[in-house]
PDB file of N, CA and C in Angstrom:
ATOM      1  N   UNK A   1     -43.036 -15.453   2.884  1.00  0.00           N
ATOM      2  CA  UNK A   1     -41.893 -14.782   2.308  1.00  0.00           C
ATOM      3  C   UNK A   1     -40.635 -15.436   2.870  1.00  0.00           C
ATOM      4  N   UNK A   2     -39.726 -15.908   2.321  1.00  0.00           N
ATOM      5  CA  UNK A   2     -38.761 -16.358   2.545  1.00  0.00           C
ATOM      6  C   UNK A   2     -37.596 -15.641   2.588  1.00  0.00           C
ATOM      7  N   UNK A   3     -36.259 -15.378   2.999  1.00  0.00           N
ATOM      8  CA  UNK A   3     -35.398 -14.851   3.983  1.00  0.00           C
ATOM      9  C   UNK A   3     -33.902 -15.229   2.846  1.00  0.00           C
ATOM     10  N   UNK A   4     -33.434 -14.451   2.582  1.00  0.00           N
ATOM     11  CA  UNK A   4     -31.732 -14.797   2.413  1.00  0.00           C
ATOM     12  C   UNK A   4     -30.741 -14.263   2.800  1.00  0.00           C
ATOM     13  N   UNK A   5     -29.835 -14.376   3.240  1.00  0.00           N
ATOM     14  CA  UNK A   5     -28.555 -13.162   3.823  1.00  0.00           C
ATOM     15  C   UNK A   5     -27.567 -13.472   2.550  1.00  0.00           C
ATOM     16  N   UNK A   6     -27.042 -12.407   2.042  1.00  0.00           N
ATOM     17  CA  UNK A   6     -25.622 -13.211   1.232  1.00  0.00           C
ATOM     18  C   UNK A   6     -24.594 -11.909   1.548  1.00  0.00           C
ATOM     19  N   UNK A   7     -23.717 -12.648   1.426  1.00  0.00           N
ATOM     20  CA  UNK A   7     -22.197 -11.592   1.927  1.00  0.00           C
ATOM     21  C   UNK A   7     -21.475 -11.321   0.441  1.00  0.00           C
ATOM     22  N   UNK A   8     -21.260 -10.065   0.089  1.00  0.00           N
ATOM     23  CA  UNK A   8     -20.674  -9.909  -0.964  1.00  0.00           C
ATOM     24  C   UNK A   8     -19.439  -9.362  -0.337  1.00  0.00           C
ATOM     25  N   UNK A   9     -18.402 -10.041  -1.148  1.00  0.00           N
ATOM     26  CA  UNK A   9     -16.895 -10.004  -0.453  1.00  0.00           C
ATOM     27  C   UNK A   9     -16.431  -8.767  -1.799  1.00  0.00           C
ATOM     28  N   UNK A  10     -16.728  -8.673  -3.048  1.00  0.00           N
ATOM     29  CA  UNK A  10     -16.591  -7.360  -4.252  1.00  0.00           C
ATOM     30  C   UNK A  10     -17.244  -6.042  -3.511  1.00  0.00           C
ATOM     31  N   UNK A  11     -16.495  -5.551  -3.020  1.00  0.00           N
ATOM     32  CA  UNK A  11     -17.044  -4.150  -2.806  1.00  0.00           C
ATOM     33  C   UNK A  11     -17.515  -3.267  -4.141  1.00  0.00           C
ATOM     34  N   UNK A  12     -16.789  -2.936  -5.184  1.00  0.00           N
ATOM     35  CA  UNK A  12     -17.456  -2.799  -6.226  1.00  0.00           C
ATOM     36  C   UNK A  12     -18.981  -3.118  -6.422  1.00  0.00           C
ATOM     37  N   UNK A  13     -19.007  -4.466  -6.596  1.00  0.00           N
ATOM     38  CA  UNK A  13     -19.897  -4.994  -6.699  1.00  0.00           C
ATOM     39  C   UNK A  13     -20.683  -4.450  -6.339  1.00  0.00           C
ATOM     40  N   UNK A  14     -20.727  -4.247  -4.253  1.00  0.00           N
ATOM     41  CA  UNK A  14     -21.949  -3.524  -3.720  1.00  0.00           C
ATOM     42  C   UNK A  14     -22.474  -2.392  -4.245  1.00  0.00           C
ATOM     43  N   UNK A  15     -20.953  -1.397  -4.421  1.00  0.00           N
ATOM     44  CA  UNK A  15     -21.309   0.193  -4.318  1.00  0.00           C
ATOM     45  C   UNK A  15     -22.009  -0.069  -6.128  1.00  0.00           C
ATOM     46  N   UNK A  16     -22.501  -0.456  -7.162  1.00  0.00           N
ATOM     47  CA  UNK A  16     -22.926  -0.713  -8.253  1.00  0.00           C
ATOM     48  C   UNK A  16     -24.263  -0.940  -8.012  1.00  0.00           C
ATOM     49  N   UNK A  17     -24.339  -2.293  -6.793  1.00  0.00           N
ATOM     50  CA  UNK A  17     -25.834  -2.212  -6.508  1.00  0.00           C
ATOM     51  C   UNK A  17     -26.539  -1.204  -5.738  1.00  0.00           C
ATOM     52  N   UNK A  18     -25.289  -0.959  -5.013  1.00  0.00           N
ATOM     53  CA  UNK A  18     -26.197   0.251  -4.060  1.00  0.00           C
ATOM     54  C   UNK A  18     -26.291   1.612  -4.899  1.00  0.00           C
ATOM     55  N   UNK A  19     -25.946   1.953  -6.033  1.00  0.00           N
ATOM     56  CA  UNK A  19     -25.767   3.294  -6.432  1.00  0.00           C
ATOM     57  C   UNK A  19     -27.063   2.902  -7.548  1.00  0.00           C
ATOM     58  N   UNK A  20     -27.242   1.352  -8.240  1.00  0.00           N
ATOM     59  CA  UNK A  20     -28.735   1.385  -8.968  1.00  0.00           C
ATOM     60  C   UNK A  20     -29.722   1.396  -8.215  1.00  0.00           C
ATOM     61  N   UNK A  21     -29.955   0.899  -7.196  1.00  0.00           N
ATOM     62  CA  UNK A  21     -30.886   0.814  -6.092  1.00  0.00           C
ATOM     63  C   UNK A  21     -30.636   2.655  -5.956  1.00  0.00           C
ATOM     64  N   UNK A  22     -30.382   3.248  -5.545  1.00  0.00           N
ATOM     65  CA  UNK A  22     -30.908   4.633  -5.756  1.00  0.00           C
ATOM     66  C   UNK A  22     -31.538   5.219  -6.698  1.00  0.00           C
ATOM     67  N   UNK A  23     -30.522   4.952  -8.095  1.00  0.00           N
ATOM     68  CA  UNK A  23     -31.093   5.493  -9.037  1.00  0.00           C
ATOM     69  C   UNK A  23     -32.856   5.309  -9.604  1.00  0.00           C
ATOM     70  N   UNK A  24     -33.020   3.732  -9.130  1.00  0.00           N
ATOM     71  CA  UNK A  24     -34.627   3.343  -8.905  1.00  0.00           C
ATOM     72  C   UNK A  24     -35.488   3.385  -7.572  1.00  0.00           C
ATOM     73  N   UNK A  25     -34.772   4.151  -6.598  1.00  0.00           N
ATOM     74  CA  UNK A  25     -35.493   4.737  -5.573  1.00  0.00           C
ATOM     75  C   UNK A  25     -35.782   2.978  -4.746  1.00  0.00           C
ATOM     76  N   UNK A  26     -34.640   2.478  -4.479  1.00  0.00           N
ATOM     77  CA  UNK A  26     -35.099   1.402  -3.749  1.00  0.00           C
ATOM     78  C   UNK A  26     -34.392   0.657  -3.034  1.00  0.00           C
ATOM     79  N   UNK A  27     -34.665   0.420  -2.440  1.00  0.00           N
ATOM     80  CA  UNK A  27     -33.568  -0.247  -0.907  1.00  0.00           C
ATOM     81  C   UNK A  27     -32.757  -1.308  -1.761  1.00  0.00           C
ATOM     82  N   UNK A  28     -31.321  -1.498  -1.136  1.00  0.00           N
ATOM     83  CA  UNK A  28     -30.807  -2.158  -2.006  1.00  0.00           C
ATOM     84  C   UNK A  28     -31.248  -4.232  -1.564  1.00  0.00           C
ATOM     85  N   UNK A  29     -32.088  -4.287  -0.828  1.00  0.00           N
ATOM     86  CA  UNK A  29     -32.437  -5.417  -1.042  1.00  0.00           C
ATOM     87  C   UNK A  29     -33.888  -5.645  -1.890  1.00  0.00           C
ATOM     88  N   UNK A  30     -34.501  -4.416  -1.801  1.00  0.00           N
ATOM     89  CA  UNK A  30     -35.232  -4.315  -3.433  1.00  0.00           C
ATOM     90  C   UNK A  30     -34.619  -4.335  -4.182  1.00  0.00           C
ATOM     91  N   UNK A  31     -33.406  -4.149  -4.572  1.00  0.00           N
ATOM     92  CA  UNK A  31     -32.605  -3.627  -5.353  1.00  0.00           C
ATOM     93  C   UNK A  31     -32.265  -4.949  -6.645  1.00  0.00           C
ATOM     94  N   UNK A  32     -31.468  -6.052  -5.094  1.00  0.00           N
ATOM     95  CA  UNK A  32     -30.947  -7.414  -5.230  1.00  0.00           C
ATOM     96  C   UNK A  32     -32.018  -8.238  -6.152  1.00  0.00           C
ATOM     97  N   UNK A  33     -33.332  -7.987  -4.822  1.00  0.00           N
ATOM     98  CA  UNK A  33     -34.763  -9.309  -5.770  1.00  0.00           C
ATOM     99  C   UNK A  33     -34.858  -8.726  -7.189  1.00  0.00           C
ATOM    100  N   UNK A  34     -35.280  -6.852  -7.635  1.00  0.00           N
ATOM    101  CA  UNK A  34     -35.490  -7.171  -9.045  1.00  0.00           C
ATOM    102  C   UNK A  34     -34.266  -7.708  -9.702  1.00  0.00           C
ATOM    103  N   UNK A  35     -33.137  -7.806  -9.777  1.00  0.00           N
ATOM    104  CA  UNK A  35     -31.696  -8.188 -10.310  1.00  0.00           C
ATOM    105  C   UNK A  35     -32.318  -9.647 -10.839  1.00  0.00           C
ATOM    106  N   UNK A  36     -32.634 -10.612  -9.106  1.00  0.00           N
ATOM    107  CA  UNK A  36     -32.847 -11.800  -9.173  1.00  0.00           C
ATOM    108  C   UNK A  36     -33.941 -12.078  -9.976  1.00  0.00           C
ATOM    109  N   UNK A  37     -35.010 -11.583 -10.189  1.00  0.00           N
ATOM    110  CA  UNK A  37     -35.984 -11.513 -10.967  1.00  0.00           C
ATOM    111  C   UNK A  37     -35.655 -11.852 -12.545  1.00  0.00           C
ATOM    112  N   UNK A  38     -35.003 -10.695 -12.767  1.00  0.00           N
ATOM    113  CA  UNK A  38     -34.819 -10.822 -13.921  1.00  0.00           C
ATOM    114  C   UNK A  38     -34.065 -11.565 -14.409  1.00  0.00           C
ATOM    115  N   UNK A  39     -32.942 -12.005 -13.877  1.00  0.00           N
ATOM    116  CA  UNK A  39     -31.675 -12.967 -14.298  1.00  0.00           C
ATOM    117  C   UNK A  39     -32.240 -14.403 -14.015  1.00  0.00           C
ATOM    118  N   UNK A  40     -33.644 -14.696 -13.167  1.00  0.00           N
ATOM    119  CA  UNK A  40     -33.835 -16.288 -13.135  1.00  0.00           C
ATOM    120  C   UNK A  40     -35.823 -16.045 -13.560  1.00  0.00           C
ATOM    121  N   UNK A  41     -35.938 -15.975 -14.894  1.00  0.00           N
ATOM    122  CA  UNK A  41     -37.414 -15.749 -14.972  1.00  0.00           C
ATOM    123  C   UNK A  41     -38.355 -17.138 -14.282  1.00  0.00           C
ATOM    124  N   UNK A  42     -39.623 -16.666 -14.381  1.00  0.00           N
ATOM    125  CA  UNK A  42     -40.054 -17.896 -13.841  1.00  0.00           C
ATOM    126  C   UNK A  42     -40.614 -18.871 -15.718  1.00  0.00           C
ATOM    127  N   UNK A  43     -40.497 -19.715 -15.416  1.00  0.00           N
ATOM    128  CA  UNK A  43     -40.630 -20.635 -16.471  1.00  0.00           C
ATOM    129  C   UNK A  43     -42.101 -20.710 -16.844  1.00  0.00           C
ATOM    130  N   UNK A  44     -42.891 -20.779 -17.960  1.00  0.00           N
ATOM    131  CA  UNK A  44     -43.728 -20.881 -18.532  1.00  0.00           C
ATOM    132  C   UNK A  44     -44.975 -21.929 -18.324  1.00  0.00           C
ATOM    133  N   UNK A  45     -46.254 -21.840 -17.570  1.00  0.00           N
ATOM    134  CA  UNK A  45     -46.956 -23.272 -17.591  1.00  0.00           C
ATOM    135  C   UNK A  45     -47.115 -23.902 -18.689  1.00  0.00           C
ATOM    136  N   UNK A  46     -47.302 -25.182 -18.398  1.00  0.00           N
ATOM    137  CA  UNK A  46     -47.629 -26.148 -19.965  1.00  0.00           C
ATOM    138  C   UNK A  46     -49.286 -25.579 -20.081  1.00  0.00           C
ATOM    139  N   UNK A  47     -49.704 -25.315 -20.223  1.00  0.00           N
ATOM    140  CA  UNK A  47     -51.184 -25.064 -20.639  1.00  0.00           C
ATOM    141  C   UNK A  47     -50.463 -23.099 -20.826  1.00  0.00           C
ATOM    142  N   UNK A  48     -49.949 -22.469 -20.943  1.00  0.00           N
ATOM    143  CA  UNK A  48     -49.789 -21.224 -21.530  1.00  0.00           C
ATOM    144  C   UNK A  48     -48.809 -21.256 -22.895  1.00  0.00           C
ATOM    145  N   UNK A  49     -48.009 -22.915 -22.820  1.00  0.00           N
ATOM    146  CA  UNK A  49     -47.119 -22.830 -24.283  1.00  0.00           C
ATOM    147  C   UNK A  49     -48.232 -22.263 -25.538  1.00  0.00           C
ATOM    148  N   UNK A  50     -49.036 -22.852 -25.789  1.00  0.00           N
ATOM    149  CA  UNK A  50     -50.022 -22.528 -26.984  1.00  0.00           C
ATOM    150  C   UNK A  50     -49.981 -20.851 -27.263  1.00  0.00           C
ATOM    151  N   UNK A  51     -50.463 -20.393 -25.985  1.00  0.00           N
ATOM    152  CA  UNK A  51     -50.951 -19.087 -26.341  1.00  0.00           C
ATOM    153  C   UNK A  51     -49.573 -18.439 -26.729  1.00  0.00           C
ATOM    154  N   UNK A  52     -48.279 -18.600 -26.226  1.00  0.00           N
ATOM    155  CA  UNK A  52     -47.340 -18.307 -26.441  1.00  0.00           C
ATOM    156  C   UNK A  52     -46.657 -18.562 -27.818  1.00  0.00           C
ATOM    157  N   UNK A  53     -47.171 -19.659 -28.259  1.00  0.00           N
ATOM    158  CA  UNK A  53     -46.693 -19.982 -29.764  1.00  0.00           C
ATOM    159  C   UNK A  53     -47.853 -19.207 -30.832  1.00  0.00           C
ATOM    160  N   UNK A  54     -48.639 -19.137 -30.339  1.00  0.00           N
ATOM    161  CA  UNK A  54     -49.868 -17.994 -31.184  1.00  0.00           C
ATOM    162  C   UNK A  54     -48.664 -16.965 -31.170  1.00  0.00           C
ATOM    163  N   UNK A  55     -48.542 -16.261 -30.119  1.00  0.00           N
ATOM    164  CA  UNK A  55     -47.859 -14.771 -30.465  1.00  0.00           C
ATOM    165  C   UNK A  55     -46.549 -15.125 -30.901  1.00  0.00           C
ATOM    166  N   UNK A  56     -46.243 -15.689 -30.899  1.00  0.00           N
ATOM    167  CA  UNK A  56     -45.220 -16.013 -31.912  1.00  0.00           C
ATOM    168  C   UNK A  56     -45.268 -16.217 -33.529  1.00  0.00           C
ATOM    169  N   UNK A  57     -46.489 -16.848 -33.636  1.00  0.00           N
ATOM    170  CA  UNK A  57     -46.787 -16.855 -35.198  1.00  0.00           C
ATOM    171  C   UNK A  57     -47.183 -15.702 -35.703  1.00  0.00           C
ATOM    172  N   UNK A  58     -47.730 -15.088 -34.944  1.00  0.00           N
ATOM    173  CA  UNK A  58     -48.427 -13.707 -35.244  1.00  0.00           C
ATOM    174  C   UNK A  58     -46.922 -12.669 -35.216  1.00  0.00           C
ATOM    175  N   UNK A  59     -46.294 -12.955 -34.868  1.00  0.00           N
ATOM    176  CA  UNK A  59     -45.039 -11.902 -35.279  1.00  0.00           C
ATOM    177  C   UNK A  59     -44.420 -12.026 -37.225  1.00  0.00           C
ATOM    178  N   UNK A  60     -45.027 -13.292 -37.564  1.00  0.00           N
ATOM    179  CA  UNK A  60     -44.198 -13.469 -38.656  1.00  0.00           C
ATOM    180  C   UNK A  60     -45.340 -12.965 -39.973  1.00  0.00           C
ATOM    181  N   UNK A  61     -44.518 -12.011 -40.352  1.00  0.00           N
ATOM    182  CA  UNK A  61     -46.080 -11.361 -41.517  1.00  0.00           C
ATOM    183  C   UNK A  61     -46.524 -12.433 -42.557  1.00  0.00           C
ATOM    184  N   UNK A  62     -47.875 -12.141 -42.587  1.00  0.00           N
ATOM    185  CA  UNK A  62     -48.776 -13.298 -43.851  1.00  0.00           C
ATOM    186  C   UNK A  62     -47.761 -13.365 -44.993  1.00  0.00           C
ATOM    187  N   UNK A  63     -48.654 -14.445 -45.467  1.00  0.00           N
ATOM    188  CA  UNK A  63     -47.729 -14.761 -46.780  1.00  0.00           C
ATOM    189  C   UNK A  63     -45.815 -15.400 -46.583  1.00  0.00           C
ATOM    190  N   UNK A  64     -45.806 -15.099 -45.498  1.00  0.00           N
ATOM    191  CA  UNK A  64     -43.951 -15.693 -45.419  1.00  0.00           C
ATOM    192  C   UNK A  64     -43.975 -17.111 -45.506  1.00  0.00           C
ATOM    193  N   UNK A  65     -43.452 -17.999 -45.796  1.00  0.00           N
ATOM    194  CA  UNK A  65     -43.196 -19.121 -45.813  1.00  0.00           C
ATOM    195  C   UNK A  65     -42.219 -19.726 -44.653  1.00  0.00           C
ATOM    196  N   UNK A  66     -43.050 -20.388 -43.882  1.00  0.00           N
ATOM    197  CA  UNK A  66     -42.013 -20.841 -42.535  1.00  0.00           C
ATOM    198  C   UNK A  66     -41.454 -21.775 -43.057  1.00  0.00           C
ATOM    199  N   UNK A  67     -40.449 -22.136 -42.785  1.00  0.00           N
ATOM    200  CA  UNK A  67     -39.029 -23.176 -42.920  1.00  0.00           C
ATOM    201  C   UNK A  67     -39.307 -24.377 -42.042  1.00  0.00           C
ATOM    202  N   UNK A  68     -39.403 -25.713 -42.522  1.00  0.00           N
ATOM    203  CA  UNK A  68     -40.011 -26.620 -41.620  1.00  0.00           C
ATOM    204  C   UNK A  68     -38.901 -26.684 -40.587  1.00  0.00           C
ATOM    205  N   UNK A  69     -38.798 -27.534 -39.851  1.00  0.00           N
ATOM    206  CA  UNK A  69     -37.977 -27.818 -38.726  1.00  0.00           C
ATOM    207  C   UNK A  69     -37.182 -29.347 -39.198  1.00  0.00           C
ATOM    208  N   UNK A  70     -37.943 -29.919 -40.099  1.00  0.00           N
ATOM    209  CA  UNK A  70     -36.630 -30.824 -40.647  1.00  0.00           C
ATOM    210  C   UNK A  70     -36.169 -30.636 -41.840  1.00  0.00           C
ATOM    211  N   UNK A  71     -36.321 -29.356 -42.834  1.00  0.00           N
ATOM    212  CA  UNK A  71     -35.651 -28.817 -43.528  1.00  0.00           C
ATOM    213  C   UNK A  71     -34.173 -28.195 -42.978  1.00  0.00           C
ATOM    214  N   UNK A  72     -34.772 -27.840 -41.950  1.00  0.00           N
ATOM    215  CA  UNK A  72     -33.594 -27.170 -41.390  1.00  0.00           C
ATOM    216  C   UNK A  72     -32.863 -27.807 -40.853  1.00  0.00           C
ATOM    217  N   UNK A  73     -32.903 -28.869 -39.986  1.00  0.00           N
ATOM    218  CA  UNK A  73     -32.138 -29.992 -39.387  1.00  0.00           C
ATOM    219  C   UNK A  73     -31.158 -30.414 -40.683  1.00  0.00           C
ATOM    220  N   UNK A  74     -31.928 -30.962 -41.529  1.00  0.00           N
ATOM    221  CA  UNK A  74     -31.098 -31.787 -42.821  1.00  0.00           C
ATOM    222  C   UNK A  74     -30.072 -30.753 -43.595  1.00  0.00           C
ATOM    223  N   UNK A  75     -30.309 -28.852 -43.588  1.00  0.00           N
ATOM    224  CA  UNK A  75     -29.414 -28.596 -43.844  1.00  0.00           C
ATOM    225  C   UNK A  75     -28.352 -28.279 -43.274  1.00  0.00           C
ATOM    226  N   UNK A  76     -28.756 -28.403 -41.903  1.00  0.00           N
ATOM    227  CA  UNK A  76     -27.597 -28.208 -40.707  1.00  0.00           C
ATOM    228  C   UNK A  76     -26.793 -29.629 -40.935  1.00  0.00           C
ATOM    229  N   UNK A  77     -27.367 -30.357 -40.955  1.00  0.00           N
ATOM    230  CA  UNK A  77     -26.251 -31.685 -41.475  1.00  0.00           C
ATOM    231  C   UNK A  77     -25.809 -31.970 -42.322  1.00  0.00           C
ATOM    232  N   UNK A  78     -25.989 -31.561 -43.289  1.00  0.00           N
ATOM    233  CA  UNK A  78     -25.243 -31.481 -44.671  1.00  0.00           C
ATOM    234  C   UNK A  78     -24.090 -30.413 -44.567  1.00  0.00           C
ATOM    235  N   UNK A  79     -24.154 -29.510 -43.771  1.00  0.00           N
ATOM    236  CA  UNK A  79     -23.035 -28.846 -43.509  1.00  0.00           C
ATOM    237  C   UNK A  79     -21.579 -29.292 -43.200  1.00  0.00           C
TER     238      UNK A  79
END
């Protein structure tokens, strides 16, 4: 586990984190990591893109007609 100190000079700032960190019952350096969590996700392995582009296709209902990717390029440049 690795270690950070940071000094917040926005008091605001703090009393915001420290008043959500209550509201989720959690120390405000629990508070900080989920923040950090969420604002820097971790990036995707190359061997999980696939499964990820499955659920992606699967969002778009049968029968729709996908739009190629250099259809769309060529009408972005004709613009």
């Amino acid at each position: 586990m690795g270690e950070m100190q940071i000094k917040i000079a926005d008091e605001a700032l703090l009393t915001r984190i420290s008043d959500r960190a209550r509201l989720n019952n959690r120390s405000v350096e629990e508070e900080v990591e989920a923040l950090l969590q969420a604002a820097v996700p971790a990036r995707p392995r190359r061997e999980d893109l696939p499964a990820i582009a499955a659920r992606i296709r699967a969002m778009t209902p049968k029968g729709v007609r996908q739009t190629s990717a250099v259809e769309m390029l060529r009408e972005d440049r004709d613009r």
